[in-house]
C-alpha atoms as a PDB file:
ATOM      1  CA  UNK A   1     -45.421 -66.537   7.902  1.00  0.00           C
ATOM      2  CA  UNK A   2     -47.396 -64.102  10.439  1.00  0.00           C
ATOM      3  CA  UNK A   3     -46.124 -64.166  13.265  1.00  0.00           C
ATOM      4  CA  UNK A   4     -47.840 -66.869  16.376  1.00  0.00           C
ATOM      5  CA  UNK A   5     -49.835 -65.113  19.278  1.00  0.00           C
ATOM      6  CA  UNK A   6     -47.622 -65.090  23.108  1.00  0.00           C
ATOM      7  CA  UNK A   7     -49.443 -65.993  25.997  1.00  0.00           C
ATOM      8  CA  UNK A   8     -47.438 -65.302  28.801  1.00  0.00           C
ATOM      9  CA  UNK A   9     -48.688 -67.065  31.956  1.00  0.00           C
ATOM     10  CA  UNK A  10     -48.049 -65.808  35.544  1.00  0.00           C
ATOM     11  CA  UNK A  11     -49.190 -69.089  37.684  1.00  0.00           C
ATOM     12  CA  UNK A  12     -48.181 -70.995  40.860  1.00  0.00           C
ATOM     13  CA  UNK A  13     -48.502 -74.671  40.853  1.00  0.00           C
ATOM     14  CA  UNK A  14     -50.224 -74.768  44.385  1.00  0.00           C
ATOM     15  CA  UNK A  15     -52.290 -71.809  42.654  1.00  0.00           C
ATOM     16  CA  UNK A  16     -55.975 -73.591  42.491  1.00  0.00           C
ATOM     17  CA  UNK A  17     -57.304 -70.940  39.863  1.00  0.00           C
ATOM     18  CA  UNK A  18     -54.061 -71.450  37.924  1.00  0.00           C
ATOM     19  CA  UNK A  19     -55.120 -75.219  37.035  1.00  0.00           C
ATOM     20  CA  UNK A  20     -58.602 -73.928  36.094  1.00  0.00           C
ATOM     21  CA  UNK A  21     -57.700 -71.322  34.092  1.00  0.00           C
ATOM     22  CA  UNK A  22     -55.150 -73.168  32.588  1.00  0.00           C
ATOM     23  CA  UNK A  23     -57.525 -75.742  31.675  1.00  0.00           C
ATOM     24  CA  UNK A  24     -59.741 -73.039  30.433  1.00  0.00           C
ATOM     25  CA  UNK A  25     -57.287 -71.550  27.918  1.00  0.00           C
ATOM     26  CA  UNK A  26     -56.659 -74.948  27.046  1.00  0.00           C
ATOM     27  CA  UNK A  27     -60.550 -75.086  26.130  1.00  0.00           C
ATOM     28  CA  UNK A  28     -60.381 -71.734  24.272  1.00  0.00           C
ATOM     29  CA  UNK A  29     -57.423 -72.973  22.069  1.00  0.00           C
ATOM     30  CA  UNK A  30     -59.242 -76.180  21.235  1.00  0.00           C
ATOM     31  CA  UNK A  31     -62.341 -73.903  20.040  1.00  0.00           C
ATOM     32  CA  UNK A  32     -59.870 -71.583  17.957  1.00  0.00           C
ATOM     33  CA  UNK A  33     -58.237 -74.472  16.827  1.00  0.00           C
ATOM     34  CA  UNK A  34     -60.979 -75.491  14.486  1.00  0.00           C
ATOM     35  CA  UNK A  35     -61.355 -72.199  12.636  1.00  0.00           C
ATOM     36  CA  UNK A  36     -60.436 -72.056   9.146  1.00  0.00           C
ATOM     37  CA  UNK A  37     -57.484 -69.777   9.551  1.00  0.00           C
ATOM     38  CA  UNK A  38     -56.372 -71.382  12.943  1.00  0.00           C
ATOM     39  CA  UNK A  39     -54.233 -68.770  15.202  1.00  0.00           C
ATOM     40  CA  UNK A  40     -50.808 -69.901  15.762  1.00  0.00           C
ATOM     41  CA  UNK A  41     -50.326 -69.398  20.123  1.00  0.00           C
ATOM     42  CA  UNK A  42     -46.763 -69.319  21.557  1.00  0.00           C
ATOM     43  CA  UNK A  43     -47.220 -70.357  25.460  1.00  0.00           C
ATOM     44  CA  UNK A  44     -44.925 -69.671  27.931  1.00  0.00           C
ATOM     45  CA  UNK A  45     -45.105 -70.203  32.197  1.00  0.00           C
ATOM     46  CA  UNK A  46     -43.936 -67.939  34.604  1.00  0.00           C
ATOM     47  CA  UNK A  47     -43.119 -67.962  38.640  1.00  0.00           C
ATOM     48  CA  UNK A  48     -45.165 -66.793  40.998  1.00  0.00           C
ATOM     49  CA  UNK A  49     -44.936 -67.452  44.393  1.00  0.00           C
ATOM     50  CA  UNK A  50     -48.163 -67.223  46.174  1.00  0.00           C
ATOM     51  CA  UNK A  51     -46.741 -68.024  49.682  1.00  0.00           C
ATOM     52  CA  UNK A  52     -42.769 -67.914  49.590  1.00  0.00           C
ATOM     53  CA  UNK A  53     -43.068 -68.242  53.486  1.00  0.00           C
ATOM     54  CA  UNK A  54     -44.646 -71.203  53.189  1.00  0.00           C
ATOM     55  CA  UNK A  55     -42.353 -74.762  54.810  1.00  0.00           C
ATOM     56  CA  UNK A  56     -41.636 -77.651  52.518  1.00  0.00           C
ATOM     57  CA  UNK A  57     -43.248 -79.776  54.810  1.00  0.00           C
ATOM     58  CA  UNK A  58     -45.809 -77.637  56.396  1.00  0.00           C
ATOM     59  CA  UNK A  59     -47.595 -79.901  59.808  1.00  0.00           C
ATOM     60  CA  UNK A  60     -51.450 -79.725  58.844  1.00  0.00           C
ATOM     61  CA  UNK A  61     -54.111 -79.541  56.223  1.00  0.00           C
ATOM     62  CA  UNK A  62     -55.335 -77.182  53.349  1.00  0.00           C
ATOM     63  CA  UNK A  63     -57.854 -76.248  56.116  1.00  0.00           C
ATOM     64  CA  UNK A  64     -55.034 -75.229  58.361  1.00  0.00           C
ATOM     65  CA  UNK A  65     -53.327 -73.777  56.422  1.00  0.00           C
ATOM     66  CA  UNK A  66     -55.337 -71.159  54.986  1.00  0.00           C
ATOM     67  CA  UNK A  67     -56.910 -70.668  58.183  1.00  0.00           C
ATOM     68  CA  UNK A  68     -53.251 -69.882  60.048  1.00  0.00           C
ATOM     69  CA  UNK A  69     -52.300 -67.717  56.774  1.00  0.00           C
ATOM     70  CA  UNK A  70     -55.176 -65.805  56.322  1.00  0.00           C
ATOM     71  CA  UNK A  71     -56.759 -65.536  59.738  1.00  0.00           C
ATOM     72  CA  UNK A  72     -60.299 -66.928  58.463  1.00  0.00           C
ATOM     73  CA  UNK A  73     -62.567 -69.067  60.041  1.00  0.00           C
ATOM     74  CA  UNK A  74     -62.569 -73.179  59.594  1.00  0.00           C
ATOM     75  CA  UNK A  75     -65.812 -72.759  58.391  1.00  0.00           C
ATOM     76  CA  UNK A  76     -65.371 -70.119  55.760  1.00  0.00           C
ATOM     77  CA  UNK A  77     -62.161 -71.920  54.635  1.00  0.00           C
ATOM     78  CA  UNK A  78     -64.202 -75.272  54.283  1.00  0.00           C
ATOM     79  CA  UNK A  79     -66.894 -73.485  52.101  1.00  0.00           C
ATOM     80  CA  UNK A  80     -64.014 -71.909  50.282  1.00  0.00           C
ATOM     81  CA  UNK A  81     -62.695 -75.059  49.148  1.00  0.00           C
ATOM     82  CA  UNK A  82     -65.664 -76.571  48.570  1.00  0.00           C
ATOM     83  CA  UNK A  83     -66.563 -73.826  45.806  1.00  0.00           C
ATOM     84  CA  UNK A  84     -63.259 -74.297  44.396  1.00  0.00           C
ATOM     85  CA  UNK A  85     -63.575 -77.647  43.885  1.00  0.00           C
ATOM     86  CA  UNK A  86     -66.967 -76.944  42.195  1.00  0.00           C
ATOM     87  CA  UNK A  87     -65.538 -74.844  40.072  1.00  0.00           C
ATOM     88  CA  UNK A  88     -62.631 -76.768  38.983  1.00  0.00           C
ATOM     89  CA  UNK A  89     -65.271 -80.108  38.565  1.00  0.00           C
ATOM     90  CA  UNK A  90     -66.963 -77.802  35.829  1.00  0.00           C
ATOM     91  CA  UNK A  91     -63.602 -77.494  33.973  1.00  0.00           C
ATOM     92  CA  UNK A  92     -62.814 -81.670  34.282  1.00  0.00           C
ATOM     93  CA  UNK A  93     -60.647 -81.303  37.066  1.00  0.00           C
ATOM     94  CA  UNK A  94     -61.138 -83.535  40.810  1.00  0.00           C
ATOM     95  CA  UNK A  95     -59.575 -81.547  43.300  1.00  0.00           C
ATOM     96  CA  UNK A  96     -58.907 -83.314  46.486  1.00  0.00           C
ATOM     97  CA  UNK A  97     -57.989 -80.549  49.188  1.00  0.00           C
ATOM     98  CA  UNK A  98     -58.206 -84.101  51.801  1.00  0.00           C
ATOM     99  CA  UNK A  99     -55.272 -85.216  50.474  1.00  0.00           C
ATOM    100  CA  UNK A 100     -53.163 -82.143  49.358  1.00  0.00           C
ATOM    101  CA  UNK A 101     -49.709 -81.656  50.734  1.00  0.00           C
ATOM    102  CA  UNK A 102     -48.837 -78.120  51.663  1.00  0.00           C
ATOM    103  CA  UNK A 103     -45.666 -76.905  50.510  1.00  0.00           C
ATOM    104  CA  UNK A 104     -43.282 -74.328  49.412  1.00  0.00           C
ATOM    105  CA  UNK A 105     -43.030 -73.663  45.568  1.00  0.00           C
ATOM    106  CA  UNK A 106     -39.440 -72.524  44.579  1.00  0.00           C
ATOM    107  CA  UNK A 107     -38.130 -75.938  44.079  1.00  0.00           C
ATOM    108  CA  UNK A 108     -41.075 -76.580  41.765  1.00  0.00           C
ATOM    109  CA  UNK A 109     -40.490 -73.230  39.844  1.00  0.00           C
ATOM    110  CA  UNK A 110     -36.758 -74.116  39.676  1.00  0.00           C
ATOM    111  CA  UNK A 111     -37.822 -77.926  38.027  1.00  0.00           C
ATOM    112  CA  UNK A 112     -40.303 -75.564  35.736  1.00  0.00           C
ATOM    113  CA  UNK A 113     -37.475 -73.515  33.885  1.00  0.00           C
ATOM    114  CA  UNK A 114     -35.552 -76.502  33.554  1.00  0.00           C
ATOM    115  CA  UNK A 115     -37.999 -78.293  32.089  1.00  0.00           C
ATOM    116  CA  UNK A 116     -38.563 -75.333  29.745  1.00  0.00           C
ATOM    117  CA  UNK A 117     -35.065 -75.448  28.541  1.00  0.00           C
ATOM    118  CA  UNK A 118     -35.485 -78.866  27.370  1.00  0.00           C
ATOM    119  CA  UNK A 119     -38.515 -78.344  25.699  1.00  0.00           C
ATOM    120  CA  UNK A 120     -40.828 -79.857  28.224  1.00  0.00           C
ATOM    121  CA  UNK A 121     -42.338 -77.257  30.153  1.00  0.00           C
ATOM    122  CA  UNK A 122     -45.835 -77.930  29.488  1.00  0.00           C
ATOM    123  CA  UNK A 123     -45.634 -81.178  30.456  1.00  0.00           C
ATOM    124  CA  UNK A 124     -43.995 -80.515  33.310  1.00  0.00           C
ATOM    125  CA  UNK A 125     -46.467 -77.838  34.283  1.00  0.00           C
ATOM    126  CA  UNK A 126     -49.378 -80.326  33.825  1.00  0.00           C
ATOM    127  CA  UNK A 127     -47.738 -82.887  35.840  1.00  0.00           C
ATOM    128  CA  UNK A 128     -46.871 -81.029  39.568  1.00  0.00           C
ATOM    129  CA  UNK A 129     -50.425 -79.625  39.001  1.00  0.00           C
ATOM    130  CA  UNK A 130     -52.029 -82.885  38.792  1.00  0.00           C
ATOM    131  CA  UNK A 131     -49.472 -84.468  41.445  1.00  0.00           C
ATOM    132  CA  UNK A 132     -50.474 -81.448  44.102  1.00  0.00           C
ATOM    133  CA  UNK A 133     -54.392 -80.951  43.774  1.00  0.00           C
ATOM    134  CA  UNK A 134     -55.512 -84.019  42.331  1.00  0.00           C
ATOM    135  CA  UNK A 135     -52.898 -87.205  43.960  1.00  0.00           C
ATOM    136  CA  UNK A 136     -51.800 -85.358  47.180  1.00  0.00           C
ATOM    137  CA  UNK A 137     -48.484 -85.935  45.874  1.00  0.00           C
ATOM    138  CA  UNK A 138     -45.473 -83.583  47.929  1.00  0.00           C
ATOM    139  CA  UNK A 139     -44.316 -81.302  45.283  1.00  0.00           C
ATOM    140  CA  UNK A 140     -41.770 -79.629  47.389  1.00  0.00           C
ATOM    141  CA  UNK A 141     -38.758 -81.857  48.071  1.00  0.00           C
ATOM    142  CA  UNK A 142     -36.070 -82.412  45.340  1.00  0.00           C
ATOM    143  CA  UNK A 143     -36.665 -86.650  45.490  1.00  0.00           C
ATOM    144  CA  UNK A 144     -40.069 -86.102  44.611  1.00  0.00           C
ATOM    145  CA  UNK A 145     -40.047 -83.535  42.168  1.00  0.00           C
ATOM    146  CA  UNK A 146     -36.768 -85.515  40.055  1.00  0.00           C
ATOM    147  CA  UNK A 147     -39.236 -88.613  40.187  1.00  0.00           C
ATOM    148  CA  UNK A 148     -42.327 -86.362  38.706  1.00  0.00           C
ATOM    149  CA  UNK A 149     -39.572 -84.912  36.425  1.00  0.00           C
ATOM    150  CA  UNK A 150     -38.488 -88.726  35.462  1.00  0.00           C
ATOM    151  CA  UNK A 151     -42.211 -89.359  34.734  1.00  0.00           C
ATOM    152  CA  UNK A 152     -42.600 -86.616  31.859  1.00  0.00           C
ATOM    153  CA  UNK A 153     -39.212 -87.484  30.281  1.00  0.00           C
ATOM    154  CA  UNK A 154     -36.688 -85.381  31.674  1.00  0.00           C
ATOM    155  CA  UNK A 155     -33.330 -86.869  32.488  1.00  0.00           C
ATOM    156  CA  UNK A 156     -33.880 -87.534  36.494  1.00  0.00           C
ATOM    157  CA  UNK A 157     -29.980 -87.381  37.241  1.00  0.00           C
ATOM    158  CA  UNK A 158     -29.791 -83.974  35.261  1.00  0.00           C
ATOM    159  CA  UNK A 159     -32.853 -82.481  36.754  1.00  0.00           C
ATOM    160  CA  UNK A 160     -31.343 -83.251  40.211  1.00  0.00           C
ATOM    161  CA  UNK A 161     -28.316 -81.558  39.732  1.00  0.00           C
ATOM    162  CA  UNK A 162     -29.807 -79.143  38.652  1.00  0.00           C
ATOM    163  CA  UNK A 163     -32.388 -78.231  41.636  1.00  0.00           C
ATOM    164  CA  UNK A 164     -29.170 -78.953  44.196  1.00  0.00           C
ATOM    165  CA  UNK A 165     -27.349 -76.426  42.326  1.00  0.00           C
ATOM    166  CA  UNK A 166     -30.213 -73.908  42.070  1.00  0.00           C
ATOM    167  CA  UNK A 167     -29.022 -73.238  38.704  1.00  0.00           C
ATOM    168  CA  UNK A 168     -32.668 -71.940  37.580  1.00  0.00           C
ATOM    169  CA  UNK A 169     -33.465 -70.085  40.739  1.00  0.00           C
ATOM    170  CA  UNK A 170     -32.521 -66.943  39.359  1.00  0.00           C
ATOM    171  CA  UNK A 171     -34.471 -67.541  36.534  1.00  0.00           C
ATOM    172  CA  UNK A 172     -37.461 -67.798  38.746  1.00  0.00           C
ATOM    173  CA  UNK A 173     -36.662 -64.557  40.545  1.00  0.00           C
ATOM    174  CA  UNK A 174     -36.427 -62.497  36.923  1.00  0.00           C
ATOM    175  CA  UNK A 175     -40.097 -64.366  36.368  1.00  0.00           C
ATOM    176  CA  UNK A 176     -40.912 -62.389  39.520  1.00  0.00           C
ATOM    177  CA  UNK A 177     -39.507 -59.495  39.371  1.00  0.00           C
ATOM    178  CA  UNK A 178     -41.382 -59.005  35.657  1.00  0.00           C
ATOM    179  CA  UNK A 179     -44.467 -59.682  37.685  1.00  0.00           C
ATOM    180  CA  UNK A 180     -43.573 -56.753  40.261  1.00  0.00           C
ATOM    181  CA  UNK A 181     -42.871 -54.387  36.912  1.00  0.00           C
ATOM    182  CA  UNK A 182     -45.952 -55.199  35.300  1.00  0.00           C
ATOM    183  CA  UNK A 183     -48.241 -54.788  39.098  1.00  0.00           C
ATOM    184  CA  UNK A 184     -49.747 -58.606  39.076  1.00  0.00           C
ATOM    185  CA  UNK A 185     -50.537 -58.988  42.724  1.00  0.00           C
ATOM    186  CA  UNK A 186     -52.561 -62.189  42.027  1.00  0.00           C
ATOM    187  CA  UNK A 187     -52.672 -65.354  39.756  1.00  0.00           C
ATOM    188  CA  UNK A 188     -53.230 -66.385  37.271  1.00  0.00           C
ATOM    189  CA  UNK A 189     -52.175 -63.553  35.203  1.00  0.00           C
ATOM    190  CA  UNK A 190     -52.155 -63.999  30.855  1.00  0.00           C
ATOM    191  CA  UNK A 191     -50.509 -61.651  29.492  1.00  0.00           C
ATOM    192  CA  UNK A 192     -51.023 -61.449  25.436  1.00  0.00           C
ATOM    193  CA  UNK A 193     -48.772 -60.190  22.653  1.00  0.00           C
ATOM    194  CA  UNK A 194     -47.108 -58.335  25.329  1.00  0.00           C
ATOM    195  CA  UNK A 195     -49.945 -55.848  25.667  1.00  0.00           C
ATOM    196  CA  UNK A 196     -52.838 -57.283  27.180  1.00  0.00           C
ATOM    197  CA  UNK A 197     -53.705 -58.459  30.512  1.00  0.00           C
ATOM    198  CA  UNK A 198     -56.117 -61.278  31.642  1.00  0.00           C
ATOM    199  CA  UNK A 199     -56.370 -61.560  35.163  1.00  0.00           C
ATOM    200  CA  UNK A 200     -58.159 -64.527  36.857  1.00  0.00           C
ATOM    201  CA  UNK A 201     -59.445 -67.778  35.540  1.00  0.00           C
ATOM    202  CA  UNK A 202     -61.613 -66.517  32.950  1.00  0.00           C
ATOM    203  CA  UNK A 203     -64.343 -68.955  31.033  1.00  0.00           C
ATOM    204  CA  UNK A 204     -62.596 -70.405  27.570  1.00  0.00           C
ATOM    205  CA  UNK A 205     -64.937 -68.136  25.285  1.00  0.00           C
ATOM    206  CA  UNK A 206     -63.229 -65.055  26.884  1.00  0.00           C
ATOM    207  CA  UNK A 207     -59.679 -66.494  25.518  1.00  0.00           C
ATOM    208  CA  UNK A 208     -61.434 -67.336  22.309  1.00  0.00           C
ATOM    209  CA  UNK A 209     -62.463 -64.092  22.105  1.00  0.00           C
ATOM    210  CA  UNK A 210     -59.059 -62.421  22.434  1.00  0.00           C
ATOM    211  CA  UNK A 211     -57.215 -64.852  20.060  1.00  0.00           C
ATOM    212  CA  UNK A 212     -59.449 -64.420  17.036  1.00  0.00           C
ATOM    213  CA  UNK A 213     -59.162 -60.778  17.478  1.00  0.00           C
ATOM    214  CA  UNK A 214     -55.719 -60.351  17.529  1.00  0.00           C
ATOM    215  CA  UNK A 215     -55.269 -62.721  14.843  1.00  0.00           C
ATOM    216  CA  UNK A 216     -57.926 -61.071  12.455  1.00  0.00           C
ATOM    217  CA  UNK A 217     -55.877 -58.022  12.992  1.00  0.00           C
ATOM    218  CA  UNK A 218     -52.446 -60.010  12.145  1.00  0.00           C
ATOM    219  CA  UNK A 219     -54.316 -59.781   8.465  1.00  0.00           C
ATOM    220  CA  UNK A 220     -54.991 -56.575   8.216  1.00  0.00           C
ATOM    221  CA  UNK A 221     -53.337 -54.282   6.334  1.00  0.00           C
ATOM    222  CA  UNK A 222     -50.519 -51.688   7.672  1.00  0.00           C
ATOM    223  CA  UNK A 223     -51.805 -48.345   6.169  1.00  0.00           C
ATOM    224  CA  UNK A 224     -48.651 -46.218   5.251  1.00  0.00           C
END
């Protein structure tokens, strides 16, 4: 059996080019998918905290907020958003920065590597993206996130307990500090087979592109 491609993924759920390029990796394995010799992908999410300062219930808008946290202009911020939601239209995605609840992430992250351990960590991933840029659900208080976790078929008593014991936390701060050795500053960040880097939310072909390459070369032969 040769051995399936990792794609390690550096992301923050209140990360708006996360969900995009998400969605367009998502593309770029569909594409691959239909080759003859179809790579086998191994995908795995990471922590990243974009704003660990951030409140769990912050007292304003996406406007505001950005505005406070990066000292721009209303105006600039509104045109920001607007291109971001252009951009994430184009890859079948309505944002609605109206409705989005600003929050803090860890609690998220924590609900993230326990959905990974049982087996559900896509899902889950998919699920407190949707809730936070596309329902203007709160993603940052433990009732909420044990009712999201509920909805994608984790045990809601479990998943409680553990977020109350912040039994994954330190799971999310090893997630970081991997990000600090490797130097991601930003999000989303792929990192493939262990050895190469794909910063941003690049267009699908570009994963396409990767994938068949470094699954041609799984067939080659080792010279001696």
């Amino acid at each position: 059996m040769t051995e399936p491609i990792s794609i390690d993924i550096w992301s923050d759920i209140a990360c708006p080019w996360c969900y995009i390029g998400k969605r367009n990796l998502e593309k770029g394995l569909e594409a691959v998918a239909a080759d003859e010799d179809a790579p086998q992908v191994n995908i795995t999410f990471h922590s990243f905290e974009l704003s660990p300062d951030t409140p769990v219930d912050f007292d304003g808008d996406e406007i505001d907020f950005l505005a406070g946290h990066k000292g721009m202009p209303r105006e600039q911020v509104e045109q920001m958003l607007s291109n971001v939601t252009g951009v994430a239209a184009n890859a079948g995605l309505e944002y609605r920065f109206d409705i989005l609840q600003h929050t803090n992430t860890v609690k998220a992250h924590e609900l993230l590597h326990f959905a990974k351990a049982e087996g559900l960590q896509h899902e889950m991933e998919e699920r407190l993206m949707s809730a936070y840029f596309t329902e203007g659900k709160h993603v940052g208080r433990i009732d909420d996130l044990v009712a999201l976790a509920a909805e994608v078929g984790l045990d809601a008593d479990r998943a409680r307990t553990a977020l109350e014991s912040e039994q994954y936390l330190p799971a999310v701060r090893q997630d970081q500090a991997q990000a600090r050795a490797y130097g991601i500053q930003g999000v989303p960040f792929f990192v493939v087979d262990g050895q190469y880097g794909i910063s941003g939310a690049q267009p699908p072909a570009a994963f396409e592109n990767v994938i068949r390459d470094l699954w041609a070369k799984r067939d080659e032969p080792v010279e001696a």
